[in-house]
N, C-alpha and C. Protein backbone atom coordinates (compact mmCIF):
# COMPACT_ATOMS: atom_id res chain seq x y z
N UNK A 1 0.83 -1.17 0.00
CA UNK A 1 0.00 0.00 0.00
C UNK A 1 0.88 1.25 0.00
N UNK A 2 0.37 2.26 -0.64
CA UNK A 2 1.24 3.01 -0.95
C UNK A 2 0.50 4.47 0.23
N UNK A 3 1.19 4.90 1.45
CA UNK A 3 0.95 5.83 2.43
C UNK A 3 1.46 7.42 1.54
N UNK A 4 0.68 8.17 1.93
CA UNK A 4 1.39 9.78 2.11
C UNK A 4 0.94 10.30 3.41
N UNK A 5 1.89 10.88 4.03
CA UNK A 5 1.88 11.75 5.17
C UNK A 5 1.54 13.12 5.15
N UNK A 6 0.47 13.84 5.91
CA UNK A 6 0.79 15.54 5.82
C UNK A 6 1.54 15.74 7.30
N UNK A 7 2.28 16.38 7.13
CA UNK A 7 3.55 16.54 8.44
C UNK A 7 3.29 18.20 8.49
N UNK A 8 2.81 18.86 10.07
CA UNK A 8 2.92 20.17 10.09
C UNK A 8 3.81 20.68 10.42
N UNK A 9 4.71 19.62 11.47
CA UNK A 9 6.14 20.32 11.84
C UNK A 9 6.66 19.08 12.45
N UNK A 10 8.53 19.47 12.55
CA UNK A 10 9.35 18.33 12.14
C UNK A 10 9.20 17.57 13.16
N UNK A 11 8.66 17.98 14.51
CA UNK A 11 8.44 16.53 15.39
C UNK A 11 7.40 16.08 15.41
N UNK A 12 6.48 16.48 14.37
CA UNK A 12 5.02 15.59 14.39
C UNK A 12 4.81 14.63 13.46
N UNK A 13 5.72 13.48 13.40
CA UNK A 13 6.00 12.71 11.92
C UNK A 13 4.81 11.43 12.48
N UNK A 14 5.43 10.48 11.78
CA UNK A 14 4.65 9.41 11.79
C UNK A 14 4.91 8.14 12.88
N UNK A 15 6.19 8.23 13.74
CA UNK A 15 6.51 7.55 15.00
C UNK A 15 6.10 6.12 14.51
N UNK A 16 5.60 5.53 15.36
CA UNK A 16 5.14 4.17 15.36
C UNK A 16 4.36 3.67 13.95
N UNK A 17 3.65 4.45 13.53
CA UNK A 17 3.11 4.46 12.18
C UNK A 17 4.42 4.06 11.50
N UNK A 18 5.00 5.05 11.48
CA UNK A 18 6.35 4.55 10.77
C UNK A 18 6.92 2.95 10.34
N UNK A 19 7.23 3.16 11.61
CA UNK A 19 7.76 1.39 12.19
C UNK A 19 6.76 0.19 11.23
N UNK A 20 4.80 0.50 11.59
CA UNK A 20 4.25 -0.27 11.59
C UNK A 20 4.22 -0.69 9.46
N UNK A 21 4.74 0.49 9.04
CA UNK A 21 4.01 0.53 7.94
C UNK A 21 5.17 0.00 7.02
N UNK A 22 6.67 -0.03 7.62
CA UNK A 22 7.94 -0.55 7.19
C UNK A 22 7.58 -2.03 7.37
N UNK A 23 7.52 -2.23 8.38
CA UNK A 23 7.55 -3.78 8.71
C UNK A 23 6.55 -4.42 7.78
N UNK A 24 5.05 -3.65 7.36
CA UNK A 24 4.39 -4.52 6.27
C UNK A 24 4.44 -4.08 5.08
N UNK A 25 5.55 -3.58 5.18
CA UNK A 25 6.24 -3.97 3.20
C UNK A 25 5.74 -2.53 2.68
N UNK A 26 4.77 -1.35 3.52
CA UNK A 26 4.23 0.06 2.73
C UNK A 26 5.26 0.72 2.02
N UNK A 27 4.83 1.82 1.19
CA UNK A 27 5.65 2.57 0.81
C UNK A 27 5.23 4.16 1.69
N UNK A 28 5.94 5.30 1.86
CA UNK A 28 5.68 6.02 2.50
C UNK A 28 6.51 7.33 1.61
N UNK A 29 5.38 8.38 1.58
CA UNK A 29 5.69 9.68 1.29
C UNK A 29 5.44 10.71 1.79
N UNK A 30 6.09 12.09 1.73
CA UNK A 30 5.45 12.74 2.57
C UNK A 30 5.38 13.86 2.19
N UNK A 31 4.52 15.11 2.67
CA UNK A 31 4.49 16.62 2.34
C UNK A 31 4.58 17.17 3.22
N UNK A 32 5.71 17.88 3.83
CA UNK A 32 6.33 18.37 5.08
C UNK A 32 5.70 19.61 4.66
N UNK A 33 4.76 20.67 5.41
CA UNK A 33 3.86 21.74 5.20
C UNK A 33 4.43 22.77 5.95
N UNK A 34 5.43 22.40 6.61
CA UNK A 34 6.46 23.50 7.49
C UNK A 34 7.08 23.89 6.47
N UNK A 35 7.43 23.10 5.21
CA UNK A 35 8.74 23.58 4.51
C UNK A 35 7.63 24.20 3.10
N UNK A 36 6.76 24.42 3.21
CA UNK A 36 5.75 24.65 2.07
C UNK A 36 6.34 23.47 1.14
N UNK A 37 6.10 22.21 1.08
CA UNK A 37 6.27 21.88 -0.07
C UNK A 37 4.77 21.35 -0.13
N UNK A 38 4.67 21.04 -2.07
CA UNK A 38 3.47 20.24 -2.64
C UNK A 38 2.83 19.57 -2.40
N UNK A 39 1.56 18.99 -2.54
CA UNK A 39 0.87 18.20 -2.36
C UNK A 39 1.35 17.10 -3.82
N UNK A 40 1.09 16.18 -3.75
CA UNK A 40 0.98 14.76 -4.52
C UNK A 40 -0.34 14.86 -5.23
N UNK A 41 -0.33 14.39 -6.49
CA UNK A 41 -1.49 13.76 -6.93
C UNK A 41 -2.35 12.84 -6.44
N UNK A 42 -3.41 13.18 -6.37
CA UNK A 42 -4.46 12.13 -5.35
C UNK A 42 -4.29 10.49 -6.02
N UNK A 43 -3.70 10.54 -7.34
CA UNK A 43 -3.42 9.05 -7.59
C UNK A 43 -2.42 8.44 -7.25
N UNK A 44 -1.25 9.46 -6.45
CA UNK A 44 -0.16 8.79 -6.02
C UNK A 44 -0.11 7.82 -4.76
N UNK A 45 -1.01 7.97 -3.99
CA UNK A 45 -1.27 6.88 -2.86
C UNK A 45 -2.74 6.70 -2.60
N UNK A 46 -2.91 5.73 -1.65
CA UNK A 46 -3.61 4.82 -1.61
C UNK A 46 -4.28 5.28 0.23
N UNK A 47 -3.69 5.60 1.03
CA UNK A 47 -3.53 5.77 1.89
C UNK A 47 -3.06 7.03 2.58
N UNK A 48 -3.95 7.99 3.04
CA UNK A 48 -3.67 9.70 3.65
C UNK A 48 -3.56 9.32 5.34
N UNK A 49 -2.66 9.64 5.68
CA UNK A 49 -1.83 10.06 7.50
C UNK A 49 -2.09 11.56 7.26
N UNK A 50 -3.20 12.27 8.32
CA UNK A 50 -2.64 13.43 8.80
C UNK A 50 -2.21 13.92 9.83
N UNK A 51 -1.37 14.46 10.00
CA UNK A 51 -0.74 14.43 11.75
C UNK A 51 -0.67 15.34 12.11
N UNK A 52 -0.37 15.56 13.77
CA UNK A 52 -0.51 17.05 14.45
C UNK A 52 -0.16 18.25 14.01
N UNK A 53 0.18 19.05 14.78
CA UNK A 53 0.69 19.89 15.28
C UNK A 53 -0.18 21.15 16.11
N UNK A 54 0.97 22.08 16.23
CA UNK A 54 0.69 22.95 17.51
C UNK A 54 -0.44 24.00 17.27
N UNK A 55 -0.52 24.35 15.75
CA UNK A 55 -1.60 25.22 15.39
C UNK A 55 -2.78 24.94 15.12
N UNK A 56 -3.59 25.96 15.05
CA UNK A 56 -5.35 25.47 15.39
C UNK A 56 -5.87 25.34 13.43
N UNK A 57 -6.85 25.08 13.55
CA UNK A 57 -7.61 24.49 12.25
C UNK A 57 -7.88 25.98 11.90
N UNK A 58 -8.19 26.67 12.43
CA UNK A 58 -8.70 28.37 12.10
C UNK A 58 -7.92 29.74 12.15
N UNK A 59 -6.33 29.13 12.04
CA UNK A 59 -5.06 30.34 12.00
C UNK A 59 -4.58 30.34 10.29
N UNK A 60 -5.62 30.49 9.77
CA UNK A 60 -5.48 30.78 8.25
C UNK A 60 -4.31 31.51 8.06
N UNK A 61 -4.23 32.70 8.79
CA UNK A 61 -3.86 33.83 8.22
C UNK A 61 -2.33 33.39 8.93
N UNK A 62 -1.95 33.01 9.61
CA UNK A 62 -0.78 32.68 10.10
C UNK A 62 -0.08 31.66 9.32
N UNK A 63 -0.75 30.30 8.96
CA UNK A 63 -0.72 29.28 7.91
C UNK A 63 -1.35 29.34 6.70
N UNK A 64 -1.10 29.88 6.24
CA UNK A 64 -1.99 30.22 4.50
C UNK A 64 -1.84 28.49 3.82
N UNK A 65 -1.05 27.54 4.29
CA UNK A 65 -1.40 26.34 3.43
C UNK A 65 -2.62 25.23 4.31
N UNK A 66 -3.30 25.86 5.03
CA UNK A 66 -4.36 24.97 5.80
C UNK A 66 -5.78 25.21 4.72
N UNK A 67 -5.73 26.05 4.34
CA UNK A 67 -6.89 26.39 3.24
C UNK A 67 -6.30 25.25 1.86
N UNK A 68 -5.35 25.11 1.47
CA UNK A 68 -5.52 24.25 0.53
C UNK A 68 -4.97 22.72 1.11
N UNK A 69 -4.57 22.63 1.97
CA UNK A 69 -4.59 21.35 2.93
C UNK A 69 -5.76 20.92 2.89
N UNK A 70 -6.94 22.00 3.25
CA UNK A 70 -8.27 21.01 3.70
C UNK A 70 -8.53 20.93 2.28
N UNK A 71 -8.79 21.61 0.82
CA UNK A 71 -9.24 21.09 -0.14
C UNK A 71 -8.58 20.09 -0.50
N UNK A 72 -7.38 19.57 -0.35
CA UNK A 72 -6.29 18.29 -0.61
C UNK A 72 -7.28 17.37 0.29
N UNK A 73 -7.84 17.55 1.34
CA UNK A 73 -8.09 16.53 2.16
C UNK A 73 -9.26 15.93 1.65
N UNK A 74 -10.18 16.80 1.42
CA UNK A 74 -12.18 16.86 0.94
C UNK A 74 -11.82 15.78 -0.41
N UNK A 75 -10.88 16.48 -0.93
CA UNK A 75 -10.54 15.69 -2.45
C UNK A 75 -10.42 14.06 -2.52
N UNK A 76 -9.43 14.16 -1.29
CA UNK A 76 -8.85 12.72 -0.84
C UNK A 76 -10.02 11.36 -0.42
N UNK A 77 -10.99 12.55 0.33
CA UNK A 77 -11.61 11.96 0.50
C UNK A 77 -13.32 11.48 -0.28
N UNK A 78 -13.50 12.37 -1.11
CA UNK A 78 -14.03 12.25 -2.05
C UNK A 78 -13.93 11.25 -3.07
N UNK A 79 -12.36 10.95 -2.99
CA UNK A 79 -11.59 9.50 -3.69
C UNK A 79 -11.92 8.59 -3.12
N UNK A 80 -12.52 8.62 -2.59
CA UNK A 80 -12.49 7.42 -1.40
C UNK A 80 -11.38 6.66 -1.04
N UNK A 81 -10.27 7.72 -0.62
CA UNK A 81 -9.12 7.10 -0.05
C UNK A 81 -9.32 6.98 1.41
N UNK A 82 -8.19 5.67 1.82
CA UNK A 82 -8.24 5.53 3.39
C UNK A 82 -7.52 6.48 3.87
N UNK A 83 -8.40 7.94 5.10
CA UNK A 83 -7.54 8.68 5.69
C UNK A 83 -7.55 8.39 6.98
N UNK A 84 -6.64 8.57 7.48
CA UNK A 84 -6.42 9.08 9.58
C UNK A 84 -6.01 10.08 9.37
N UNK A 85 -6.56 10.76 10.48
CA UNK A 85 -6.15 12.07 11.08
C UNK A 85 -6.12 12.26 12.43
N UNK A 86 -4.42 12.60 12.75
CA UNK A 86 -4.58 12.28 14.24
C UNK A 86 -4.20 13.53 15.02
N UNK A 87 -5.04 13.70 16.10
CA UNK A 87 -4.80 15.24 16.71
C UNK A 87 -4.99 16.61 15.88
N UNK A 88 -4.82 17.36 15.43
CA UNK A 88 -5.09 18.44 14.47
C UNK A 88 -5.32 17.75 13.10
N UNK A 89 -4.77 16.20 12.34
CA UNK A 89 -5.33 15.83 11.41
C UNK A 89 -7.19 15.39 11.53
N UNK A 90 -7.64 14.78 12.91
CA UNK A 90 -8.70 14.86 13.03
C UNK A 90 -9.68 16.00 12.89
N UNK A 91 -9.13 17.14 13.60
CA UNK A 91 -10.13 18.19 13.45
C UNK A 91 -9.89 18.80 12.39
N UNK A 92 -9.02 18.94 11.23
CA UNK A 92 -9.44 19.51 9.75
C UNK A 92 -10.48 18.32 9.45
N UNK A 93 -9.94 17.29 9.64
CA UNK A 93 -11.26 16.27 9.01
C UNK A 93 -12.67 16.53 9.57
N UNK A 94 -12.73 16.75 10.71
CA UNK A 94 -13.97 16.86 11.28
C UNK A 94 -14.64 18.35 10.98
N UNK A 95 -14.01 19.18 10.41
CA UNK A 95 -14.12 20.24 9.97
C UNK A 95 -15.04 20.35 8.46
N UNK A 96 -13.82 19.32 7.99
CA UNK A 96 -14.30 19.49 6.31
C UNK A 96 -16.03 18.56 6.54
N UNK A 97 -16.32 18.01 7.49
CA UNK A 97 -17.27 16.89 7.12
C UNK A 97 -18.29 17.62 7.58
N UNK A 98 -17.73 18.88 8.55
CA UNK A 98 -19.26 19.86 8.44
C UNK A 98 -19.30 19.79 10.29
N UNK A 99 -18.56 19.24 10.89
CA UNK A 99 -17.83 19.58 12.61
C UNK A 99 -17.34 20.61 12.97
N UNK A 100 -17.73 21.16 14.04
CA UNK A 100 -17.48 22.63 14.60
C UNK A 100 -15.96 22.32 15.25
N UNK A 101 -15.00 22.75 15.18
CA UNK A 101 -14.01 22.79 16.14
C UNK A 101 -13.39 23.66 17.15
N UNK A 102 -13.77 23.72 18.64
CA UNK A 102 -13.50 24.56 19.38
C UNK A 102 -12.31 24.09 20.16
N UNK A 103 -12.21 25.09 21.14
CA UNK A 103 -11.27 24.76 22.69
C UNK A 103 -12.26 23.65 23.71
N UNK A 104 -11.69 22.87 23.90
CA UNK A 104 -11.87 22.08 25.03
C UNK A 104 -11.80 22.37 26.04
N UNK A 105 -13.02 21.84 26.96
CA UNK A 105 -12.82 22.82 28.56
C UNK A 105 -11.57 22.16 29.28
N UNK A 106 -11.11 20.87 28.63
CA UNK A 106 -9.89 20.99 29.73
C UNK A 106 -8.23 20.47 28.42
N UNK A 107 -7.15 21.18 28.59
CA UNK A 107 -6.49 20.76 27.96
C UNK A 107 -5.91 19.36 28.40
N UNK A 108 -5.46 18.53 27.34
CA UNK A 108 -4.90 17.18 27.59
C UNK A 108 -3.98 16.98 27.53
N UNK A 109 -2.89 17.49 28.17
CA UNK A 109 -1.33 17.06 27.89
C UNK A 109 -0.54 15.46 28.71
N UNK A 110 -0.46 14.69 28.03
CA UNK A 110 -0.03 13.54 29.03
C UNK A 110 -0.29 12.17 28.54
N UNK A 111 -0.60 11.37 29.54
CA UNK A 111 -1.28 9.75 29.17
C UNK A 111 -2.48 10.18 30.33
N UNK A 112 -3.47 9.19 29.43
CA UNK A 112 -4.48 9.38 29.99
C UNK A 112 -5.43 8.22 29.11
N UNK A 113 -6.65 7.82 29.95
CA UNK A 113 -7.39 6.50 29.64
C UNK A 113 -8.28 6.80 28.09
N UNK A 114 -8.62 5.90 27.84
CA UNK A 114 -9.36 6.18 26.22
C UNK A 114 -10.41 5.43 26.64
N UNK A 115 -11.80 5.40 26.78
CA UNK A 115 -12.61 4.24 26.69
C UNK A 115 -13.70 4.08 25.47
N UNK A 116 -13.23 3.29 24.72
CA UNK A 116 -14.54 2.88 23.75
C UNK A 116 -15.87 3.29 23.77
N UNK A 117 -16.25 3.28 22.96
CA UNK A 117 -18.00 3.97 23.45
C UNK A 117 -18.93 2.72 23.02
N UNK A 118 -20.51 2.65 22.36
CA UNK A 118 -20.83 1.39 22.30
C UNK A 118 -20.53 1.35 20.48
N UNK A 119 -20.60 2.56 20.04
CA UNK A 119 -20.42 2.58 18.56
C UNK A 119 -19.24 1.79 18.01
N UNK A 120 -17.68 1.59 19.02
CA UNK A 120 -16.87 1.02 18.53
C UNK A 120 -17.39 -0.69 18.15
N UNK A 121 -18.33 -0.71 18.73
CA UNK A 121 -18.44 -2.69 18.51
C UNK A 121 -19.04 -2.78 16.89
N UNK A 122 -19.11 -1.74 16.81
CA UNK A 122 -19.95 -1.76 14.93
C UNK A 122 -18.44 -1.76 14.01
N UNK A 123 -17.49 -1.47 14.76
CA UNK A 123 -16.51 -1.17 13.97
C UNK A 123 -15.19 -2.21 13.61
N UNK A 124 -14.85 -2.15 12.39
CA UNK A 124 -13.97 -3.77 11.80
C UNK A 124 -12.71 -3.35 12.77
N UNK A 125 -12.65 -1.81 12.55
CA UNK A 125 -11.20 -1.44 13.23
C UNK A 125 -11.02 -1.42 14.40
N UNK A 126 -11.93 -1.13 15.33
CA UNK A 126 -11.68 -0.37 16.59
C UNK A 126 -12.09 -1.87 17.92
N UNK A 127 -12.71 -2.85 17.23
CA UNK A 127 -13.03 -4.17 18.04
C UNK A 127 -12.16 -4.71 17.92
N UNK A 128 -10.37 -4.33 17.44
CA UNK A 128 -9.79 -4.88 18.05
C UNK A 128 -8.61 -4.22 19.24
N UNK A 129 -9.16 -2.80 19.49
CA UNK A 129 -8.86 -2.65 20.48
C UNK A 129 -9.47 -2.98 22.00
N UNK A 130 -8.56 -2.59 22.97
CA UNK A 130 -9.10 -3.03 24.20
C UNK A 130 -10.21 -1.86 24.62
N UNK A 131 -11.19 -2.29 25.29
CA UNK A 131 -12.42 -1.38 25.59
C UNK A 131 -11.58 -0.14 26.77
N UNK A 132 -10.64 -0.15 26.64
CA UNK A 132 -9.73 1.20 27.84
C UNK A 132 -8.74 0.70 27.52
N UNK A 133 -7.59 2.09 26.87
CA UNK A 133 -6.49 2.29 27.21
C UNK A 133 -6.06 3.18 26.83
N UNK A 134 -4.68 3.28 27.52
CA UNK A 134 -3.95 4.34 28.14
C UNK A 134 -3.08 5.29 26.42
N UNK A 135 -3.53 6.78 25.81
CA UNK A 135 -2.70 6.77 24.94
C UNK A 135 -2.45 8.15 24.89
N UNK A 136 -1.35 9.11 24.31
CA UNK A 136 -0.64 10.68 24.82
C UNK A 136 -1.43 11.54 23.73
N UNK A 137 -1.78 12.31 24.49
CA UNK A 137 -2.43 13.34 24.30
C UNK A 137 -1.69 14.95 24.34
N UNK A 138 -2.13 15.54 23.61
CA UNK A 138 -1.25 16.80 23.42
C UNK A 138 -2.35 18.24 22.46
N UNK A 139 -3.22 18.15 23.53
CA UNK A 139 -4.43 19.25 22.66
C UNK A 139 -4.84 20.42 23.59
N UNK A 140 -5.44 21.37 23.31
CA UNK A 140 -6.63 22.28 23.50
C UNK A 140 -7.60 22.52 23.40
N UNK A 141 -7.87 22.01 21.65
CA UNK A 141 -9.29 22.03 20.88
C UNK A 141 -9.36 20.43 20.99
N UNK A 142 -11.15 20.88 20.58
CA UNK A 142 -11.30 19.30 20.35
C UNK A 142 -12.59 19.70 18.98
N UNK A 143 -12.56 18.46 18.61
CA UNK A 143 -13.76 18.67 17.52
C UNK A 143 -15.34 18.05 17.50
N UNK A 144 -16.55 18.50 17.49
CA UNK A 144 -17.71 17.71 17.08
C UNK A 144 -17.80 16.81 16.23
N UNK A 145 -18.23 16.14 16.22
CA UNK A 145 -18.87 14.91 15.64
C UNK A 145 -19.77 15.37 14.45
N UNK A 146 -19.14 14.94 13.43
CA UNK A 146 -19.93 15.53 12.08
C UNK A 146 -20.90 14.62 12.14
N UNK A 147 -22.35 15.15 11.35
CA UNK A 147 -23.20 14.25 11.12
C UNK A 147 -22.75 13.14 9.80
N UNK A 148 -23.24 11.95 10.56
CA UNK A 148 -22.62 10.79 10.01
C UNK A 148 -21.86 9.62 10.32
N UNK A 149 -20.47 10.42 11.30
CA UNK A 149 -19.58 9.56 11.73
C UNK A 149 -20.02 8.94 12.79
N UNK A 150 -19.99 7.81 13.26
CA UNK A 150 -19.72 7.04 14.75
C UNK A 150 -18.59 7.73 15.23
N UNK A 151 -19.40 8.39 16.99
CA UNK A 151 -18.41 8.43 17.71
C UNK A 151 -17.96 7.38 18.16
N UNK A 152 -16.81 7.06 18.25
CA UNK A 152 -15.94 5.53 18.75
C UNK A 152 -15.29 5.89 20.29
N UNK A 153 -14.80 6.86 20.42
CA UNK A 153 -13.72 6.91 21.94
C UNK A 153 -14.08 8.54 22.65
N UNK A 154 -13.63 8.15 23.79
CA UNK A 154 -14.48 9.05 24.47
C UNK A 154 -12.97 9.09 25.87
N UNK A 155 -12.64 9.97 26.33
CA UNK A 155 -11.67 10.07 27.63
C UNK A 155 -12.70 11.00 28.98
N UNK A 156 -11.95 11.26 29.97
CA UNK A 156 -12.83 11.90 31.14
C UNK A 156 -12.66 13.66 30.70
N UNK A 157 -11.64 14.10 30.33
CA UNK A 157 -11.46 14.93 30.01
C UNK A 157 -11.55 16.11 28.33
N UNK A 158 -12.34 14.56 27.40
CA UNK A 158 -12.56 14.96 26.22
C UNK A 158 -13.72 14.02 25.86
N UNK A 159 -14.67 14.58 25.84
CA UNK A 159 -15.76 13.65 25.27
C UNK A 159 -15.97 13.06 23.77
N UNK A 160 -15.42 13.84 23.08
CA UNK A 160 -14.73 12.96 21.48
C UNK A 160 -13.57 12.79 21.01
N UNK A 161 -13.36 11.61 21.34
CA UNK A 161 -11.63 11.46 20.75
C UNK A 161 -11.47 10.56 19.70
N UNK A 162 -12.16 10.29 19.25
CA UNK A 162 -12.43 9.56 17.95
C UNK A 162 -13.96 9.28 17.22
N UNK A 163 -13.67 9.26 15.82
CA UNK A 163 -14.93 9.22 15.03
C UNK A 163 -14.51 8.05 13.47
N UNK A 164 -15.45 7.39 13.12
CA UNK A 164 -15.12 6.54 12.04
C UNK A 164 -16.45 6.66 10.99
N UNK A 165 -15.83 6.79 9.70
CA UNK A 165 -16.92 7.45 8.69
C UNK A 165 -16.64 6.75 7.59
N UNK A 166 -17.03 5.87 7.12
CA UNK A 166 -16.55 4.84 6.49
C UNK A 166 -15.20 4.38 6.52
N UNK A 167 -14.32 5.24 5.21
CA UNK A 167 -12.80 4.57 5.07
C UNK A 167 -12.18 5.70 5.91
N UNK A 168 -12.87 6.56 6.57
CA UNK A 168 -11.85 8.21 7.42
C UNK A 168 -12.13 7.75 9.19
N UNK A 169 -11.19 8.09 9.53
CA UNK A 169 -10.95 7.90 11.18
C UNK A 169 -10.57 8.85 11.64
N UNK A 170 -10.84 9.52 12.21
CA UNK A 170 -10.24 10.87 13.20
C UNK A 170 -9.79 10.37 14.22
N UNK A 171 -9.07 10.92 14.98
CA UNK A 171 -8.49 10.33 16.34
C UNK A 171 -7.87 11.63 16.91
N UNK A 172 -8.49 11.85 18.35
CA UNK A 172 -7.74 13.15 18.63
C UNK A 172 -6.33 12.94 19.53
N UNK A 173 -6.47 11.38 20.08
CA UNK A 173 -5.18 11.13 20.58
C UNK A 173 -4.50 10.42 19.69
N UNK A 174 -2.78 10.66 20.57
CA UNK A 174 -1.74 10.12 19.58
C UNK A 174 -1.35 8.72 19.29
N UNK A 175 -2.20 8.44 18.39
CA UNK A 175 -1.85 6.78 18.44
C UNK A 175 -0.55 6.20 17.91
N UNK A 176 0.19 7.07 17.56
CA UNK A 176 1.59 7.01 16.68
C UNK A 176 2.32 6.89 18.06
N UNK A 177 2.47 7.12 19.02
CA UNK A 177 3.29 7.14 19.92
C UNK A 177 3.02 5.66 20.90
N UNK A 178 4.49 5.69 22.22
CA UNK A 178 3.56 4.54 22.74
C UNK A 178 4.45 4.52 24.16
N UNK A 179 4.56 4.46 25.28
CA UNK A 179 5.22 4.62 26.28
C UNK A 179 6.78 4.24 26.07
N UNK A 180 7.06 2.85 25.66
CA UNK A 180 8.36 2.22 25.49
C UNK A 180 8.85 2.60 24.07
N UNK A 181 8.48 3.77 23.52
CA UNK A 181 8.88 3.54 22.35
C UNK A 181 10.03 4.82 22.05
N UNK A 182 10.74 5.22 21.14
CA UNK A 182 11.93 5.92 21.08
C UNK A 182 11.66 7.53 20.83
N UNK A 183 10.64 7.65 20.64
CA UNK A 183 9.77 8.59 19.78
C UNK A 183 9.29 10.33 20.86
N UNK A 184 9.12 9.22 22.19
CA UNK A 184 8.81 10.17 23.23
C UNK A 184 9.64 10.22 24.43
């Protein structure tokens, strides 16, 4: 399978993703958006990663490439390509699908519990995680639930941390990371 990455800045790469996507033979590309470079042709992969960073979905004017990021994304997904979006890749997604994205009443910096909701048991992906666990978080905002998606995960301190919409997954925690791993 052939992956592309959107990378907002140089420590928000693909971590464990990485690892996972070497070991099963993927290919991996990327559009580092710190360095303004290009987007790819939507026929060049198969597979969209969008990943954090520190800025909000609505600092246009500070990031002038988030306006054509999200049309790269709508597009992508219009293809019906498989996307994740994790932490700020979730909330452009949850954005484009018609999700409000605000500040969260409490910020999440840390590890902290994830628990499944009942929507995850509908799901091919998410039944095979464990119904609670522990994964790093690094937000302010959080995003609504577009009409459509299953909410899937839910924490004490963020009531949506994940959503699944056919082939698109939002995830507001970092699932790329992992306690023992080199990354953090």
């Amino acid at each position: 399978m052939r992956i592309h990455s959107l990378e907002h800045e140089p420590f928000e790469g693909l971590a464990n993703i990485e690892v996972w996507a070497k070991k099963k033979g993927h290919s991996i590309t990327r559009t580092l958006l710190f360095n303004n470079e290009e987007f790819p042709d939507i026929s060049d992969f198969d597979w969209l990663f969008i990943m954090g960073g520190s800025m909000n979905i609505y600092e246009k004017e500070k990031y002038p490439w988030l306006k054509r990021e999200k049309n790269f994304i709508a597009e992508a997904i219009s293809s019906k390509k498989i996307v994740l979006g994790v932490c700020l890749g979730s909330q452009l997604i949850a954005d484009i699908l018609g999700g409000r994205v605000s500040r969260n009443k409490y910020k999440e910096i840390g590890w902290f519990s994830i628990s499944l909701t009942g929507e995850a048991k509908n799901s091919s992906i998410f039944t095979t995680f464990p119904n609670k666990f522990f994964a790093f978080h690094w937000h302010g905002d959080t995003f609504e639930i577009p009409h459509g998606p299953a909410r899937i995960a839910q924490s004490e301190g963020c009531a949506n941390q994940a959503f699944e919409y056919g082939q698109v997954i939002g995830l507001q925690f970092h699932i790329e990371y992992s306690v023992d791993n080199r990354y953090f």
